[in-house]
Every structure is written in structure tokens, then in C-alpha cells.
PDB file of N, CA and C in Angstrom:
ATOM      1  N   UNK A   1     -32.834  -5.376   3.976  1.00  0.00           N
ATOM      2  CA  UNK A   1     -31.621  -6.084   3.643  1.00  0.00           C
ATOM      3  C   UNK A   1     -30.429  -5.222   4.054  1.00  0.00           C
ATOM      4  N   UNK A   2     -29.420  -5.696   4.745  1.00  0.00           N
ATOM      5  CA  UNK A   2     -28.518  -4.969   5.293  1.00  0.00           C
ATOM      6  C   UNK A   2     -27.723  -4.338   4.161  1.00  0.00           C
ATOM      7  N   UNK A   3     -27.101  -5.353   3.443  1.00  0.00           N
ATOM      8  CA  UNK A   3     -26.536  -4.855   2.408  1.00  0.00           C
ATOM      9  C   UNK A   3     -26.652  -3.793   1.562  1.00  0.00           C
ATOM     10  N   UNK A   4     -27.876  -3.409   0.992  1.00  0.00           N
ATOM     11  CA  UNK A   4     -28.279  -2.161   1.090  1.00  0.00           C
ATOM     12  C   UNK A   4     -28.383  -0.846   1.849  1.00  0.00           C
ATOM     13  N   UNK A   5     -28.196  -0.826   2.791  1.00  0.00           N
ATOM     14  CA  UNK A   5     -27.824   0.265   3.862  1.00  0.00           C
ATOM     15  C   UNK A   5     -26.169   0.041   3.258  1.00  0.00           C
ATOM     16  N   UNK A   6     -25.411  -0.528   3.516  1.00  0.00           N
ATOM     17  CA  UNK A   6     -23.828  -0.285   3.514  1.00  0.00           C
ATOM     18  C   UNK A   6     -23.485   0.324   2.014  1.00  0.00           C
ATOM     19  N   UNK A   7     -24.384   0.062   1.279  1.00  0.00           N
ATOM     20  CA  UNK A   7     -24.388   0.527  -0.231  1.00  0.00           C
ATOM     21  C   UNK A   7     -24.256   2.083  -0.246  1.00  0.00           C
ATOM     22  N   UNK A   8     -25.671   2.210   0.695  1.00  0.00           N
ATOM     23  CA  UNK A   8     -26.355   3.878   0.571  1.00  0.00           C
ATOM     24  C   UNK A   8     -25.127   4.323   1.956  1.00  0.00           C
ATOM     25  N   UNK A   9     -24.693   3.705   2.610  1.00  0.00           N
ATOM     26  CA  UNK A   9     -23.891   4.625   3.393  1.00  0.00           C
ATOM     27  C   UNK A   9     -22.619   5.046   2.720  1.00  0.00           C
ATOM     28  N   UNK A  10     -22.224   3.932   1.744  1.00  0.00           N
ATOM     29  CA  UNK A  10     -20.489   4.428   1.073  1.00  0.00           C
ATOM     30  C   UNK A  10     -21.007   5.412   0.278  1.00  0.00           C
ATOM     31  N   UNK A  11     -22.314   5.320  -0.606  1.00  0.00           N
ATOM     32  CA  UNK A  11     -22.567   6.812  -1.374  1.00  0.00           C
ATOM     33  C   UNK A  11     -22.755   7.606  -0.796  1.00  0.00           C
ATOM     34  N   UNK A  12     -23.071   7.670   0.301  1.00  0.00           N
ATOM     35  CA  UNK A  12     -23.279   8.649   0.906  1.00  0.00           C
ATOM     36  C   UNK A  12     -22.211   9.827   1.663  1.00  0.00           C
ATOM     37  N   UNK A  13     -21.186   8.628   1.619  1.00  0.00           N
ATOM     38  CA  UNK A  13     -19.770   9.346   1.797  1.00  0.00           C
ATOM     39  C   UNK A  13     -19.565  10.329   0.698  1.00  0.00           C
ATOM     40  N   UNK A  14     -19.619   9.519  -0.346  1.00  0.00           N
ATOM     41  CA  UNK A  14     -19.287  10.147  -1.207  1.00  0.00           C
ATOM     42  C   UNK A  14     -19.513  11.290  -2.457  1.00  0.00           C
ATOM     43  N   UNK A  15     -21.261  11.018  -1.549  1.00  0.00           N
ATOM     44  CA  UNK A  15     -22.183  12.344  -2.020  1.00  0.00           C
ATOM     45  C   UNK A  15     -21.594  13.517  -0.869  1.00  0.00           C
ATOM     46  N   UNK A  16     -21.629  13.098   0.347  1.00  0.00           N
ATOM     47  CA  UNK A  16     -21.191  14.183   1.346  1.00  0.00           C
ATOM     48  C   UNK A  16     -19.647  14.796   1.286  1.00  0.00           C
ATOM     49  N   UNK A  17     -18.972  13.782   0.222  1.00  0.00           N
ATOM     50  CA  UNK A  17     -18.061  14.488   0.174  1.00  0.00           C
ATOM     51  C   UNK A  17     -17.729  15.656  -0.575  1.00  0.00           C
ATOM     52  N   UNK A  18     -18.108  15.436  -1.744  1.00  0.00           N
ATOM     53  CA  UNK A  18     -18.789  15.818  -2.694  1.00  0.00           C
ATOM     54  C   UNK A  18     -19.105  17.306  -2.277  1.00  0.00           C
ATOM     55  N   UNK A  19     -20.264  17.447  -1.980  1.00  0.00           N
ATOM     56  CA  UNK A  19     -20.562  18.220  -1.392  1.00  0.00           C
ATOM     57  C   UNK A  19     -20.109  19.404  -0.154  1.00  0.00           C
ATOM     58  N   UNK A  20     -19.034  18.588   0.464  1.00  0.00           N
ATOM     59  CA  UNK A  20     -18.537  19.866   1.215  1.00  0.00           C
ATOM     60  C   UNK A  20     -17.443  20.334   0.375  1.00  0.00           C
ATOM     61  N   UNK A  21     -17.012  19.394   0.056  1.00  0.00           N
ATOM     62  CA  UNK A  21     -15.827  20.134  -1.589  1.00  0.00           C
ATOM     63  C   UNK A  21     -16.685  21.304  -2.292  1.00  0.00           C
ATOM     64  N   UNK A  22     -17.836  21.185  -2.863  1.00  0.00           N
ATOM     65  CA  UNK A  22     -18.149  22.181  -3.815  1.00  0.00           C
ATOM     66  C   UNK A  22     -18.707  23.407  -2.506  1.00  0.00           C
ATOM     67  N   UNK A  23     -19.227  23.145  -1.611  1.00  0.00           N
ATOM     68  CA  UNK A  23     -19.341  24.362  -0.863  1.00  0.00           C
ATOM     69  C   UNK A  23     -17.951  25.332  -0.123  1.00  0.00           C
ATOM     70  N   UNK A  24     -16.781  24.735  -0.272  1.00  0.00           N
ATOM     71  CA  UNK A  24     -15.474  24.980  -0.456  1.00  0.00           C
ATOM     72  C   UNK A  24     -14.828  24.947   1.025  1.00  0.00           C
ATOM     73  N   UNK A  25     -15.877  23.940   1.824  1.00  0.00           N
ATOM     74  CA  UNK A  25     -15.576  23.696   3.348  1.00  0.00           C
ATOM     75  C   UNK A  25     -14.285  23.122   3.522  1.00  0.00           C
ATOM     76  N   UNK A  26     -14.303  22.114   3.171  1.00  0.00           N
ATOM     77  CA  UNK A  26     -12.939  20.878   2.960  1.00  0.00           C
ATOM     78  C   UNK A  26     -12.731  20.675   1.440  1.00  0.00           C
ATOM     79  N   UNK A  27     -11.179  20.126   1.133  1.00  0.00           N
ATOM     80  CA  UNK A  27     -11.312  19.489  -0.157  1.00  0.00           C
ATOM     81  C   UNK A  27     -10.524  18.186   0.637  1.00  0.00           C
ATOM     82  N   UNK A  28     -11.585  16.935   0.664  1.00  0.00           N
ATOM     83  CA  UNK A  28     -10.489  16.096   0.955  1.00  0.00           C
ATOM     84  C   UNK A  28      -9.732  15.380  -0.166  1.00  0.00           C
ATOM     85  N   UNK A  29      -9.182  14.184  -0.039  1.00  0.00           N
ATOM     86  CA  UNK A  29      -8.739  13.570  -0.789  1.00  0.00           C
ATOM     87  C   UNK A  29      -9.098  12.406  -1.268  1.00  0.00           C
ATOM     88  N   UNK A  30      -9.020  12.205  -2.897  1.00  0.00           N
ATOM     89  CA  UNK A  30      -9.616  11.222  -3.858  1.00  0.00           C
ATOM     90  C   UNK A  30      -9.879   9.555  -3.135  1.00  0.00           C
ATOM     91  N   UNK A  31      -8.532   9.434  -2.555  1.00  0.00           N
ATOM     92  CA  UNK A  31      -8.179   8.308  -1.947  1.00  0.00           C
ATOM     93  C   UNK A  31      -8.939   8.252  -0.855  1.00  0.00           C
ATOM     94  N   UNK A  32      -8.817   9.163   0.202  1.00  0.00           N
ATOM     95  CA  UNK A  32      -9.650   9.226   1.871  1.00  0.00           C
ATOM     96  C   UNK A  32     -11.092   9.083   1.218  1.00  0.00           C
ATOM     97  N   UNK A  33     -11.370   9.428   0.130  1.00  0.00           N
ATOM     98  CA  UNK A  33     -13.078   8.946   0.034  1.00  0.00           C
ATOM     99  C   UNK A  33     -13.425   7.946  -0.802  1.00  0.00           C
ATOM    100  N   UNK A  34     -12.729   7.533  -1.712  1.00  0.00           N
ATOM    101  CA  UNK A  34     -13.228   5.984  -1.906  1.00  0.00           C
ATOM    102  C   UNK A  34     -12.712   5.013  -0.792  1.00  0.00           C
ATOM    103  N   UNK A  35     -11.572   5.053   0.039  1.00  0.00           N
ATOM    104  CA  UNK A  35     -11.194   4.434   1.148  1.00  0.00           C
ATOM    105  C   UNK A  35     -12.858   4.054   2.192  1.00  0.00           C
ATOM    106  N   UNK A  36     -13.114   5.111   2.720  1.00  0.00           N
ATOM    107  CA  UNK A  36     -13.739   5.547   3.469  1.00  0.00           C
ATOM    108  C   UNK A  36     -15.507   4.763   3.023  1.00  0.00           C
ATOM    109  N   UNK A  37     -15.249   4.903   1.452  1.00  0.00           N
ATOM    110  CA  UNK A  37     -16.528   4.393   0.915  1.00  0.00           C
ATOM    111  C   UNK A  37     -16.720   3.237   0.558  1.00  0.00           C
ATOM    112  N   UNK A  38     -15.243   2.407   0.685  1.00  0.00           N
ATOM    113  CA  UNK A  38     -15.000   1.031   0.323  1.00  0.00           C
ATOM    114  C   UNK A  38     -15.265   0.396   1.294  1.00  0.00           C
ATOM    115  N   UNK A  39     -15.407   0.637   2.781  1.00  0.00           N
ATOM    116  CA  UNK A  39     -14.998  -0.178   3.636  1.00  0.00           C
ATOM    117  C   UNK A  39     -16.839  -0.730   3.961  1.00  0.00           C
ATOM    118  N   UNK A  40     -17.956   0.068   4.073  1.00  0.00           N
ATOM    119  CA  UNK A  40     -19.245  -0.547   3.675  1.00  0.00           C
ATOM    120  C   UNK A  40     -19.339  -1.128   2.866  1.00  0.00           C
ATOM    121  N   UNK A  41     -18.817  -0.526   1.367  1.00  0.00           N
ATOM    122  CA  UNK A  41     -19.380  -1.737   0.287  1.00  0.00           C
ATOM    123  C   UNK A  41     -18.866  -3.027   0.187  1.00  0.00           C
ATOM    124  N   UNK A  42     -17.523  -2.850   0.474  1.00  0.00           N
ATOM    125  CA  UNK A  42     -17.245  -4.292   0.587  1.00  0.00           C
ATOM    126  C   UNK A  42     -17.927  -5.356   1.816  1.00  0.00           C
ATOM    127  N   UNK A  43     -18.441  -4.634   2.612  1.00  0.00           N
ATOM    128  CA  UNK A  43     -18.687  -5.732   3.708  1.00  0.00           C
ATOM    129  C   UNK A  43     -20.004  -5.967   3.105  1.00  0.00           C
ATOM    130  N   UNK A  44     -21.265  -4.933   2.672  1.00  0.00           N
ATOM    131  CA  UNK A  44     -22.076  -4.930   1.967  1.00  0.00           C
ATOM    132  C   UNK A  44     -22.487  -5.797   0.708  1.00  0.00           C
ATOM    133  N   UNK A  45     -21.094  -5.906   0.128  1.00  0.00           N
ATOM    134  CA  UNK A  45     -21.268  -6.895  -1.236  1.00  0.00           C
ATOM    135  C   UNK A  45     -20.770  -8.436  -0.221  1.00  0.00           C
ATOM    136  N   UNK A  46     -20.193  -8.412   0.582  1.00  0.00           N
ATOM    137  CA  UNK A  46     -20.260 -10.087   1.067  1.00  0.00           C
ATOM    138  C   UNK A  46     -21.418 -10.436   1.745  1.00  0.00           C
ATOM    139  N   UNK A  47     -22.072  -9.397   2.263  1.00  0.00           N
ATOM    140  CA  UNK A  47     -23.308  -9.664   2.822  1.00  0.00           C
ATOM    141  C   UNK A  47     -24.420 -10.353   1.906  1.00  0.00           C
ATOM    142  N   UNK A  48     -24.468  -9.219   0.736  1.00  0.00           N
ATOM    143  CA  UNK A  48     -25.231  -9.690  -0.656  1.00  0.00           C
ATOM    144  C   UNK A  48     -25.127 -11.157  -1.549  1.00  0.00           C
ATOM    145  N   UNK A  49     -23.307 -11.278  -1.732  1.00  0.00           N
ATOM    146  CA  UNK A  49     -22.976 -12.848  -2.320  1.00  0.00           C
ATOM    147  C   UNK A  49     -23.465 -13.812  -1.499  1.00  0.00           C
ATOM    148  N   UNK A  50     -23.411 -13.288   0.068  1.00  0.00           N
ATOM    149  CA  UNK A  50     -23.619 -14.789   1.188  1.00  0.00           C
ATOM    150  C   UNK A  50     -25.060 -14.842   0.646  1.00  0.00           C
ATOM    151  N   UNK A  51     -26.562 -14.141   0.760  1.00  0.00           N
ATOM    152  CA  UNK A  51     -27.909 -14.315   0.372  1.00  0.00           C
ATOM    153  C   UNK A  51     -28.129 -14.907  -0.898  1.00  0.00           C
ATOM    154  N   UNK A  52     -27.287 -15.267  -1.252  1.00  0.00           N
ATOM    155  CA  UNK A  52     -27.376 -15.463  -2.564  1.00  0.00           C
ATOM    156  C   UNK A  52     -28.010 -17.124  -2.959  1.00  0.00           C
ATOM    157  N   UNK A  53     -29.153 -17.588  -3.040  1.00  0.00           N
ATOM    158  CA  UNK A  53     -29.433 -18.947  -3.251  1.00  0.00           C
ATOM    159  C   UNK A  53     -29.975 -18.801  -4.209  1.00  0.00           C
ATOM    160  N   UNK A  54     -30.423 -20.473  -4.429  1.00  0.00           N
ATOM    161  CA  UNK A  54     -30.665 -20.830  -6.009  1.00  0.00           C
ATOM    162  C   UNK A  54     -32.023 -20.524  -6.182  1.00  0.00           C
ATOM    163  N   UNK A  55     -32.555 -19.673  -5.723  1.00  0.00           N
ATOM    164  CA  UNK A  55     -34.178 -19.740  -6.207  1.00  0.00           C
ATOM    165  C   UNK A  55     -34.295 -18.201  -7.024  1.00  0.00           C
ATOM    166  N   UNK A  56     -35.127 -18.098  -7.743  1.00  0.00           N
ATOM    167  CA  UNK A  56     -34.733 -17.060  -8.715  1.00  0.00           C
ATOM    168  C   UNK A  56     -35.206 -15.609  -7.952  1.00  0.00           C
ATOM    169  N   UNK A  57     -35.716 -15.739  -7.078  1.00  0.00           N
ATOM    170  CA  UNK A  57     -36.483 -14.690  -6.063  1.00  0.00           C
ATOM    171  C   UNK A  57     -35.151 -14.224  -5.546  1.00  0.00           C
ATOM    172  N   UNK A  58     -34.363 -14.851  -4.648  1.00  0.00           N
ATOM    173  CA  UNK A  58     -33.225 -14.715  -4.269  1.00  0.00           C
ATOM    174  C   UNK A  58     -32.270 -13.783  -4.869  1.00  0.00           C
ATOM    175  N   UNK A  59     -32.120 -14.557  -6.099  1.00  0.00           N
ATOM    176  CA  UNK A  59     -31.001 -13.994  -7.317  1.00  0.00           C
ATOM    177  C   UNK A  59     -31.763 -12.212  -7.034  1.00  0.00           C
ATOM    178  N   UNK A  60     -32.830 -12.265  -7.715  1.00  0.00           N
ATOM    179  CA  UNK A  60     -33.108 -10.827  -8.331  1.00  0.00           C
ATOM    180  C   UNK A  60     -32.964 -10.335  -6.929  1.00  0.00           C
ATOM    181  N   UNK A  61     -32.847 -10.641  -5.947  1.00  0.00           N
ATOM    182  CA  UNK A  61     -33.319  -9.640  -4.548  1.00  0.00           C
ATOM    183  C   UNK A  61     -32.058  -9.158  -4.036  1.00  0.00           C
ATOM    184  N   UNK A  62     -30.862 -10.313  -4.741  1.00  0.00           N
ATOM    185  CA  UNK A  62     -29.123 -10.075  -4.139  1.00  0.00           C
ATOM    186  C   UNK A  62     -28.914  -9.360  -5.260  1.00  0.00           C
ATOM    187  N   UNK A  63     -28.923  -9.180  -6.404  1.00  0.00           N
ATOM    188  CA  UNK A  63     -28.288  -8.781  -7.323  1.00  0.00           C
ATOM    189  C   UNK A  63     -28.845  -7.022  -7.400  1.00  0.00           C
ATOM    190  N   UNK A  64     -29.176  -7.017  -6.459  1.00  0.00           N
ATOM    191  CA  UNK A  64     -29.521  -4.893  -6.257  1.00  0.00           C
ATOM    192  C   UNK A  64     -28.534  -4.804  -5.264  1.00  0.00           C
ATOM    193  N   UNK A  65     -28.250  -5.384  -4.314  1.00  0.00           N
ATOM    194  CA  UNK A  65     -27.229  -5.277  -3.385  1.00  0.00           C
ATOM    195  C   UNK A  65     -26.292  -5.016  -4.135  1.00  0.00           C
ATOM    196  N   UNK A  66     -25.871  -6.541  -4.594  1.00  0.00           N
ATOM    197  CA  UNK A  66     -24.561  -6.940  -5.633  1.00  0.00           C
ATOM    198  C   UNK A  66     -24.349  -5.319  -6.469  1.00  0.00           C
ATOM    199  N   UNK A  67     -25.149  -5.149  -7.334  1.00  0.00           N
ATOM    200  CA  UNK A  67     -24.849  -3.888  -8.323  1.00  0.00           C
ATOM    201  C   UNK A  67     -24.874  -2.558  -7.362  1.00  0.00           C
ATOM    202  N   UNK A  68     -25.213  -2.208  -6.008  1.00  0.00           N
ATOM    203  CA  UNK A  68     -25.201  -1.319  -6.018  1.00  0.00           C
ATOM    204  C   UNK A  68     -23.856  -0.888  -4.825  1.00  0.00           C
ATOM    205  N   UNK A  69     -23.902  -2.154  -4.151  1.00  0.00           N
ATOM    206  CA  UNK A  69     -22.287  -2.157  -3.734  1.00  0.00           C
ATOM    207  C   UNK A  69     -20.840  -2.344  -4.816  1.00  0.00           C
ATOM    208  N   UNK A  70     -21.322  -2.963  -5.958  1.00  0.00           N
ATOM    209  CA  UNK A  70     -20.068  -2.970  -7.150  1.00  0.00           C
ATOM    210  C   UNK A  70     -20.003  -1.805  -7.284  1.00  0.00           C
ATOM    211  N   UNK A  71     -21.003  -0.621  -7.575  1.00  0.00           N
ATOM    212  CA  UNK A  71     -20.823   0.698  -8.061  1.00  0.00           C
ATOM    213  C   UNK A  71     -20.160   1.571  -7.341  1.00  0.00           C
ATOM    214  N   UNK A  72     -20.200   1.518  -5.987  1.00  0.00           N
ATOM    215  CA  UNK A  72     -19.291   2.367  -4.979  1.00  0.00           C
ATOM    216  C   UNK A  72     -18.014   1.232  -5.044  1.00  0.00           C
ATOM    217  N   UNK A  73     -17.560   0.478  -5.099  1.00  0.00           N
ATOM    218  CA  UNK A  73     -16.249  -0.052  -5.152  1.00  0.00           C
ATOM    219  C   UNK A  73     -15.694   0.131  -6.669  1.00  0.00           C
ATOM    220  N   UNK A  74     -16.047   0.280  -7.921  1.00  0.00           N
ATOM    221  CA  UNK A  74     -16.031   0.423  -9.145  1.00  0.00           C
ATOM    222  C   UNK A  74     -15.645   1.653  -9.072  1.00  0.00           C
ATOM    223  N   UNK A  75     -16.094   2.910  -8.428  1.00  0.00           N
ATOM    224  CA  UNK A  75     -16.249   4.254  -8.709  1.00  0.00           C
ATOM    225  C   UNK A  75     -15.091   4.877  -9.285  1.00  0.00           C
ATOM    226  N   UNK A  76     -14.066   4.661  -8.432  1.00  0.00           N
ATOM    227  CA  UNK A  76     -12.384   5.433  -8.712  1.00  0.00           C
ATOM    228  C   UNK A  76     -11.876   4.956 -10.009  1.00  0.00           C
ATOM    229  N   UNK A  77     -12.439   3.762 -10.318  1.00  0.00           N
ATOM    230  CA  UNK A  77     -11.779   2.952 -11.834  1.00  0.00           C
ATOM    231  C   UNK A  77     -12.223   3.632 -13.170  1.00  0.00           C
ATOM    232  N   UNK A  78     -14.002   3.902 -12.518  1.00  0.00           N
ATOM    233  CA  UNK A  78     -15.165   4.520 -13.849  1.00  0.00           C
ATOM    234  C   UNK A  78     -14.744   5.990 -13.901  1.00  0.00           C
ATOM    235  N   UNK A  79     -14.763   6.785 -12.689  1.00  0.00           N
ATOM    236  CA  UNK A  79     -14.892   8.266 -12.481  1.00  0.00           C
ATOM    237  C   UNK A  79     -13.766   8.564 -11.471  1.00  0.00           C
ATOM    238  N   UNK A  80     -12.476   8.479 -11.627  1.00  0.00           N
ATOM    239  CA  UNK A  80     -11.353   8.854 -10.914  1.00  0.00           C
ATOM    240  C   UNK A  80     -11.025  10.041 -11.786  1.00  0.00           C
ATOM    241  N   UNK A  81     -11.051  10.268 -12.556  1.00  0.00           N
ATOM    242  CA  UNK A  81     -10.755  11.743 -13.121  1.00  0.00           C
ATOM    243  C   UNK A  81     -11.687  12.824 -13.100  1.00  0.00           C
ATOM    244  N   UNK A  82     -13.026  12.430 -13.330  1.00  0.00           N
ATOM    245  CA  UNK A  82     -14.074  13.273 -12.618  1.00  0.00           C
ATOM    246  C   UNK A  82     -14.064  14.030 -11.067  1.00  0.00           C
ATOM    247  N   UNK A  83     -13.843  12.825 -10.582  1.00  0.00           N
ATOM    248  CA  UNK A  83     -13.971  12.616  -9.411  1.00  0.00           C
ATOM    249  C   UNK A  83     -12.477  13.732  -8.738  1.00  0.00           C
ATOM    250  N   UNK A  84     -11.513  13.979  -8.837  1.00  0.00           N
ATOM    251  CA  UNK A  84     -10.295  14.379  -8.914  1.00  0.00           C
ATOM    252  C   UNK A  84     -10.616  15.784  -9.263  1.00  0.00           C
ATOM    253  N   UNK A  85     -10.881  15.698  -9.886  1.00  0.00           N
ATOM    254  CA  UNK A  85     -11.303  17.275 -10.867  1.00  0.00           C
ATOM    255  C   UNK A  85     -12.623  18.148  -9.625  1.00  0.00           C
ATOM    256  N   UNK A  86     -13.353  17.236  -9.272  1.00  0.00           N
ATOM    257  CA  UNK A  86     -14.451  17.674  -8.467  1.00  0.00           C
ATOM    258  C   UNK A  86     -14.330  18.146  -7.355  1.00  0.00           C
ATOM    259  N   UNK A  87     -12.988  17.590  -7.105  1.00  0.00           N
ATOM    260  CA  UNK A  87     -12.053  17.765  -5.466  1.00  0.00           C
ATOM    261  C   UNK A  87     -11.021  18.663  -5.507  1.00  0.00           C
ATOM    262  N   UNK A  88     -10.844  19.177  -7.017  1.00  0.00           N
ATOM    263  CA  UNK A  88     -10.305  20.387  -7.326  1.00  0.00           C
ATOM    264  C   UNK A  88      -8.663  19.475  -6.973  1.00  0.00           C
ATOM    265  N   UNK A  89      -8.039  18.581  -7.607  1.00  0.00           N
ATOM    266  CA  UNK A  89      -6.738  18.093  -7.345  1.00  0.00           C
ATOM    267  C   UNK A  89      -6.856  17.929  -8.985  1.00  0.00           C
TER     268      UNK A  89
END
């Protein structure tokens, strides 16, 4: 399912960002990485709503997409102060 790849690629931004921050390579910025991590999930979560039909197989098979692209677009709202703090700003 495509949608899933665009999921694991915005976390993945944002694990990699993550990560070169704490190895003290770059510190980028809060914004440049949910930006950066939004732009998969959102295409990711329309990918997921479009699969979306009435048979209950369907539902459960979009709704891992659905939740796991909401969670990288959600992120800055849930963990923007974490997240800030982690990036050393």
C-alpha cells in the first residue's frame, strides 16, 4: 500500500532528523522538519481516504494508513515542545 511508505518516509525524516541533532551534526529547524515530513503524509493520508470502501476489510486495511499518516501530521501539535527542546531551540 503506497500510503504506507509516505507514512514511514515523513518519520523517517523525522527520526533522521532527530538524530543528526543529537549527534550534534546539524540542528535544523522545528518547522523545516515537520514541513519536510508533512508533505508525504499528507499525500499519504489522501491516498489512504481515496481506498477507503465500504467493506469492512477495506476500513481496517485504510485505517493503518489513516493513523499512521495522522501521527506524522499531528506531531508538532502533540510533541512541539519536546520536539523543540530535542533540536536544542
Amino acid at each position: 500500500m503506497r500510503s504506507k511508505t509516505h507514512a514511514t518516509l515523513g518519520w523517517g525524516v523525522v527520526w533522521g532528523a532527530l538524530g543528526l541533532s543529537k549527534l550534534g551534526a546539524i540542528a535544523p529547524s522545528l518547522r523545516l522538519v515537520c514541513t519536510l515530513a508533512a508533505m508525504p503524509a499528507v499525500l499519504g493520508l489522501a491516498y489512504a481516504l481515496a481506498t477507503l470502501r465500504a467493506r469492512r476489510a477495506w476500513v481496517f486495511m485504510a485505517s493503518i494508513a489513516v493513523f499512521a499518516n495522522g501521527s506524522v501530521l499531528a506531531l508538532p501539535w502533540i510533541f512541539g515542545e519536546e520536539l523543540s527542546a530535542a533540536f536544542g531551540h
